[in-house]
N, C-alpha and C. Protein backbone atom coordinates (compact mmCIF):
# COMPACT_ATOMS: atom_id res chain seq x y z
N UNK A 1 98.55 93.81 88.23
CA UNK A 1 97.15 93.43 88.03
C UNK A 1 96.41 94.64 87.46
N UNK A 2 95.63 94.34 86.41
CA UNK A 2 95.19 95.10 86.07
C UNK A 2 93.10 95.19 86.28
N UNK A 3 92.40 95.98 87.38
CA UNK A 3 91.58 96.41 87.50
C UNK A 3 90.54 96.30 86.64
N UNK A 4 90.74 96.82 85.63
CA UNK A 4 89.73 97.46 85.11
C UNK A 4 89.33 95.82 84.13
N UNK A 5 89.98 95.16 83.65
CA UNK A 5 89.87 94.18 82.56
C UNK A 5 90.25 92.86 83.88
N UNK A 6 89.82 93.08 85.16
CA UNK A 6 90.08 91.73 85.78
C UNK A 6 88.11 91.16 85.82
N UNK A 7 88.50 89.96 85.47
CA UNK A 7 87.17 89.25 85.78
C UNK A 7 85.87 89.98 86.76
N UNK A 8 86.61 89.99 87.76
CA UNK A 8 85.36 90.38 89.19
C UNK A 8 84.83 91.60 88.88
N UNK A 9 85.65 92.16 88.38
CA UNK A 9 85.05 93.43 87.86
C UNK A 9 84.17 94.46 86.50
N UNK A 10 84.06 92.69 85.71
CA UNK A 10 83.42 93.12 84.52
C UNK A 10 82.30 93.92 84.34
N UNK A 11 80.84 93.92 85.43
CA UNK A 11 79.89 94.60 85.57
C UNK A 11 79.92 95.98 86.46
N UNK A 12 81.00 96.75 86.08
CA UNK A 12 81.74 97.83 87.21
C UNK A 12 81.97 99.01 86.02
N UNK A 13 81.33 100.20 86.66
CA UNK A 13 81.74 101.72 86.04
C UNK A 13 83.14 101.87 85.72
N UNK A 14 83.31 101.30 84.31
CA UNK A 14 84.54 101.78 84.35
C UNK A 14 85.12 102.99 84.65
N UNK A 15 84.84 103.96 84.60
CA UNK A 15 85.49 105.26 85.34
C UNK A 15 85.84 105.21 86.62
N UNK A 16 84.89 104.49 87.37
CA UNK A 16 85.23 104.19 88.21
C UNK A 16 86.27 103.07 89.19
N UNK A 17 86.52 102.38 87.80
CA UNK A 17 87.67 101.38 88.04
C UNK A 17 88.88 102.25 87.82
N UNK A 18 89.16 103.03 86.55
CA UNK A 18 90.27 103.85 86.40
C UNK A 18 90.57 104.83 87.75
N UNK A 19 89.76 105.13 88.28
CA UNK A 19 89.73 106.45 89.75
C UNK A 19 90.37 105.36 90.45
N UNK A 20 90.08 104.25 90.78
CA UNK A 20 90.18 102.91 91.65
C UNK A 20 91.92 102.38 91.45
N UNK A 21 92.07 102.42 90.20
CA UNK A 21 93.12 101.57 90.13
C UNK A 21 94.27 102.91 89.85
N UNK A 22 94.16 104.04 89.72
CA UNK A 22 95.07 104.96 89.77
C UNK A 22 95.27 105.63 91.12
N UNK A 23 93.65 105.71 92.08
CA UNK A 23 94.56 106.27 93.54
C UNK A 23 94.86 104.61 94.28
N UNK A 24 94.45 103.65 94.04
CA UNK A 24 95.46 102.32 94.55
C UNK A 24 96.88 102.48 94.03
N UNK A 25 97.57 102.95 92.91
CA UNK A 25 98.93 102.95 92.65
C UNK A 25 99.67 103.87 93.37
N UNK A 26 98.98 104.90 94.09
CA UNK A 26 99.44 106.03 94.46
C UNK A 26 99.92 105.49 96.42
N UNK A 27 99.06 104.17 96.72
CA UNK A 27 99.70 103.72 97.94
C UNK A 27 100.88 103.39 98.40
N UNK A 28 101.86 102.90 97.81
CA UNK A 28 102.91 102.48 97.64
C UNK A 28 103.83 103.28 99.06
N UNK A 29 104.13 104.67 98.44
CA UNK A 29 104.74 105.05 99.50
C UNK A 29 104.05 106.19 100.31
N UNK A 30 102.75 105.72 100.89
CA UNK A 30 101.85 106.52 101.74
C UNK A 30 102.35 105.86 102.78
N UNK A 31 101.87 106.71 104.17
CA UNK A 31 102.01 106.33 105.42
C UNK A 31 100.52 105.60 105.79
N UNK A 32 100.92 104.68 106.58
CA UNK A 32 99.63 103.94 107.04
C UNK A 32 98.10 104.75 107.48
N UNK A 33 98.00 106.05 108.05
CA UNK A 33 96.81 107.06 108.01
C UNK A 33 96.81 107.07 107.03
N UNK A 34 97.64 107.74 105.67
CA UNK A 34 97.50 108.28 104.69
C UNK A 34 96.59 106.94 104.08
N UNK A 35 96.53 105.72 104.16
CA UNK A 35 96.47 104.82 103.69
C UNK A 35 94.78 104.66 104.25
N UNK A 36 94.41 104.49 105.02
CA UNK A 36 93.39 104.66 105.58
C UNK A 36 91.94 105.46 105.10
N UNK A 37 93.34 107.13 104.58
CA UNK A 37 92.56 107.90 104.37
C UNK A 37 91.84 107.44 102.77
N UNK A 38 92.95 107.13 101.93
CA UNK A 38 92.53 106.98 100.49
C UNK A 38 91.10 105.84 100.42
N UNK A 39 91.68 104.46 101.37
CA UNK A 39 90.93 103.56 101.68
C UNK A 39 89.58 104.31 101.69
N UNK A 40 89.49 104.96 102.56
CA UNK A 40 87.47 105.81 102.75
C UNK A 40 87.78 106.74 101.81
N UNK A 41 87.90 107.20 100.88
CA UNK A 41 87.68 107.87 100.08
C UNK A 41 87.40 107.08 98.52
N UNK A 42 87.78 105.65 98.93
CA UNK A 42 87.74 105.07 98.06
C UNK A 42 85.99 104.51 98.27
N UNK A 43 85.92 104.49 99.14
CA UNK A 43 84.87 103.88 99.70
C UNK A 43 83.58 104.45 99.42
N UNK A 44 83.76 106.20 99.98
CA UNK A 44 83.00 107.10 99.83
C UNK A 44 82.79 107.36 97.55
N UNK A 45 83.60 106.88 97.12
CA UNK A 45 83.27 107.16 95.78
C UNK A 45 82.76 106.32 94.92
N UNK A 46 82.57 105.04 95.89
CA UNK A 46 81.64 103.74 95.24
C UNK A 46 80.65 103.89 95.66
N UNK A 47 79.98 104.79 96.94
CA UNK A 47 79.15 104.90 97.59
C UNK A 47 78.38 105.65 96.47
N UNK A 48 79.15 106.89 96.12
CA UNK A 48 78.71 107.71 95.01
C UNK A 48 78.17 107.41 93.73
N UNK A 49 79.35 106.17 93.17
CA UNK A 49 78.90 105.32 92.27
C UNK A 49 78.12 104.83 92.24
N UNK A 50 77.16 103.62 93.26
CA UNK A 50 76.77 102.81 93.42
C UNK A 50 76.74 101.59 93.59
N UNK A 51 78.38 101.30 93.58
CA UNK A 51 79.46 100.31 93.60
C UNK A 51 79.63 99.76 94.60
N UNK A 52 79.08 98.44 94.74
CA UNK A 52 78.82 97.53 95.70
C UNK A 52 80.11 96.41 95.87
N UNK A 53 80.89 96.02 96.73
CA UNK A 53 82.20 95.24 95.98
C UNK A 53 81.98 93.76 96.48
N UNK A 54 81.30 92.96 95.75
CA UNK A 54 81.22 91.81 95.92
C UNK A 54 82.74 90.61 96.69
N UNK A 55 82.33 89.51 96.95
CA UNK A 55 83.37 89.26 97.77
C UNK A 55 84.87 89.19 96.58
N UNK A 56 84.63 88.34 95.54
CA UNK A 56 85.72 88.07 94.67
C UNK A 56 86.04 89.57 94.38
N UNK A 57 85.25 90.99 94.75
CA UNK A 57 85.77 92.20 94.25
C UNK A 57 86.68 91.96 95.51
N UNK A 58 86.61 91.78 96.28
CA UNK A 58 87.05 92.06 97.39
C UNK A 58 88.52 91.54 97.23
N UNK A 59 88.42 90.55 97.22
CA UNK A 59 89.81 89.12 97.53
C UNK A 59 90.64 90.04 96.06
N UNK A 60 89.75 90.30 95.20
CA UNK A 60 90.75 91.07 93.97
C UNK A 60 91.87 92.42 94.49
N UNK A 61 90.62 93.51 94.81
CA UNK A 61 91.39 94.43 95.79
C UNK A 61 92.74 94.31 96.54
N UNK A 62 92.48 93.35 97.52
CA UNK A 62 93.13 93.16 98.54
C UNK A 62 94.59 92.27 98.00
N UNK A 63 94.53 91.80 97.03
CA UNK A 63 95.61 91.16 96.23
C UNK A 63 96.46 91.89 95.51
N UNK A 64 95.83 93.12 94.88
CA UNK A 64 96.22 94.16 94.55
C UNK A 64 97.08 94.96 95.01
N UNK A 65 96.15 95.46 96.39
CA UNK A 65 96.90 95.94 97.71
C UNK A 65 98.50 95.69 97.76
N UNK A 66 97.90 94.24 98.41
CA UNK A 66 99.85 93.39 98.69
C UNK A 66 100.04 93.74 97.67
N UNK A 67 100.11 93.64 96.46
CA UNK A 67 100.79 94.00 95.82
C UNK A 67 101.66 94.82 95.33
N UNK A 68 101.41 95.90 95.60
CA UNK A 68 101.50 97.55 95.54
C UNK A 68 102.70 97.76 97.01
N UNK A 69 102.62 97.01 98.20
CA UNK A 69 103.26 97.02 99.28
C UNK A 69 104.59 96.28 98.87
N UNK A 70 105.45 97.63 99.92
CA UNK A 70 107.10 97.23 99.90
C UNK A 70 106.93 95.59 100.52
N UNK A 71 107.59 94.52 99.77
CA UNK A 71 107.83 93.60 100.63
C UNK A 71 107.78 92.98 101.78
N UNK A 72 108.71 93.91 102.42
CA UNK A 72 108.79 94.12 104.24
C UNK A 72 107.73 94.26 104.62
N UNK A 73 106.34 94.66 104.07
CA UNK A 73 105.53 95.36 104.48
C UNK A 73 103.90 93.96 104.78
N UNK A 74 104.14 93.13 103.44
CA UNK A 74 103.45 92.50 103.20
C UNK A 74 102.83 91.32 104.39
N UNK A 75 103.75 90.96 104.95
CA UNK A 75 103.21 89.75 105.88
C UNK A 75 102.17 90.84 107.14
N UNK A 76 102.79 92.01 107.58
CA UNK A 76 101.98 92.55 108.45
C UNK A 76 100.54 92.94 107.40
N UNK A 77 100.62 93.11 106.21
CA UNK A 77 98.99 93.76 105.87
C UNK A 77 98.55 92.05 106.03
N UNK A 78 98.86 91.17 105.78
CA UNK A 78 98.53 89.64 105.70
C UNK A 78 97.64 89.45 106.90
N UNK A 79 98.91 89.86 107.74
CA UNK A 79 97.84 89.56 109.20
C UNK A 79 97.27 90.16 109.86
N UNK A 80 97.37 91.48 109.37
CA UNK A 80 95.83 92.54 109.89
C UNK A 80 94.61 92.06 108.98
N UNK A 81 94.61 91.51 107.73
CA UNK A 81 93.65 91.39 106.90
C UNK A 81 92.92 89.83 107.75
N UNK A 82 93.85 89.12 108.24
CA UNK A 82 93.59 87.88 108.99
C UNK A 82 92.73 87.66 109.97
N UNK A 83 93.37 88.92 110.86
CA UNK A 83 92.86 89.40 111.94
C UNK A 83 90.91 90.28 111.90
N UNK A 84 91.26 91.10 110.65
CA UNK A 84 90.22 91.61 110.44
C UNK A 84 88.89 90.60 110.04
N UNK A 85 88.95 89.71 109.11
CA UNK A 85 88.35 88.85 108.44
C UNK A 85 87.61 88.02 109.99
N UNK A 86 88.85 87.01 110.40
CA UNK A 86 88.32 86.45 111.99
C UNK A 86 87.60 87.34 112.59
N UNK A 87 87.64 88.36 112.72
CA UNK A 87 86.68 89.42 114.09
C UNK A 87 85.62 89.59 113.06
N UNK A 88 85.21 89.93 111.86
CA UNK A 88 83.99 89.74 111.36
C UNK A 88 83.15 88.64 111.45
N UNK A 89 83.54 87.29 111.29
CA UNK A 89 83.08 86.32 110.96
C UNK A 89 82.96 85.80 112.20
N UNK A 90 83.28 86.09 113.36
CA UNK A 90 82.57 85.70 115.08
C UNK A 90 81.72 86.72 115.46
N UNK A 91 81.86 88.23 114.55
CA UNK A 91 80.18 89.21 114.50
C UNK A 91 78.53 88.55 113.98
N UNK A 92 79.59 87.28 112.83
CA UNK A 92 78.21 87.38 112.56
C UNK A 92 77.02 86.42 113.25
C-alpha cells in the first residue's frame, strides 16, 4: 500500500506522508515497545504537522500496519485493535 497516493490521504503534507510511510516500513522486525515507541513518535510528528487522522486515515493506517506484520503476528494485532476499538466506544 502505498501512503502517500492512497485516497484518505489526499489533503495530507506530503512530507509528512513520506516520514509516515518510511518509519511504518521500518516496523516489520521491531519488538512490540519498539513498536509503541515509533507509534508516539509518529504521533508526536503529526502533532507537529498539524495532522489530524481522520477515521478512513485511520482504518488506512491500521491496514497498512497488518500489513507490514509477520503473518503469525497478524490475528493478535487483529484482536488488540478489536479490543482497543470496543473499550473506546463503551468510553463514549
Amino acid at each position: 500500500m502505498d501512503l502517500v497516493n492512497h485516497p484518505a490521504f489526499a489533503n495530507t503534507d506530503k512530507s509528512f506522508l513520506i516520514y509516515l510511510q518510511k518509519t511504518l516500513s521500518t516496523l516489520t522486525y521491531k519488538s512490540d515497545i519498539e513498536v509503541i515507541a515509533t507509534l508516539m513518535a509518529i504521533s508526536n510528528e503529526a502533532s507537529k504537522k498539524n495532522v489530524h487522522f481522520t477515521p478512513d486515515m485511520q482504518v488506512a493506517l491500521l491496514e497498512y500496519l497488518k500489513s507490514r506484520l509477520p503473518v503469525n503476528k497478524r490475528h493478535q494485532f487483529e484482536a488488540m485493535i478489536k479490543t482497543f476499538t470496543t473499550s473506546m466506544n463503551k468510553s463514549k
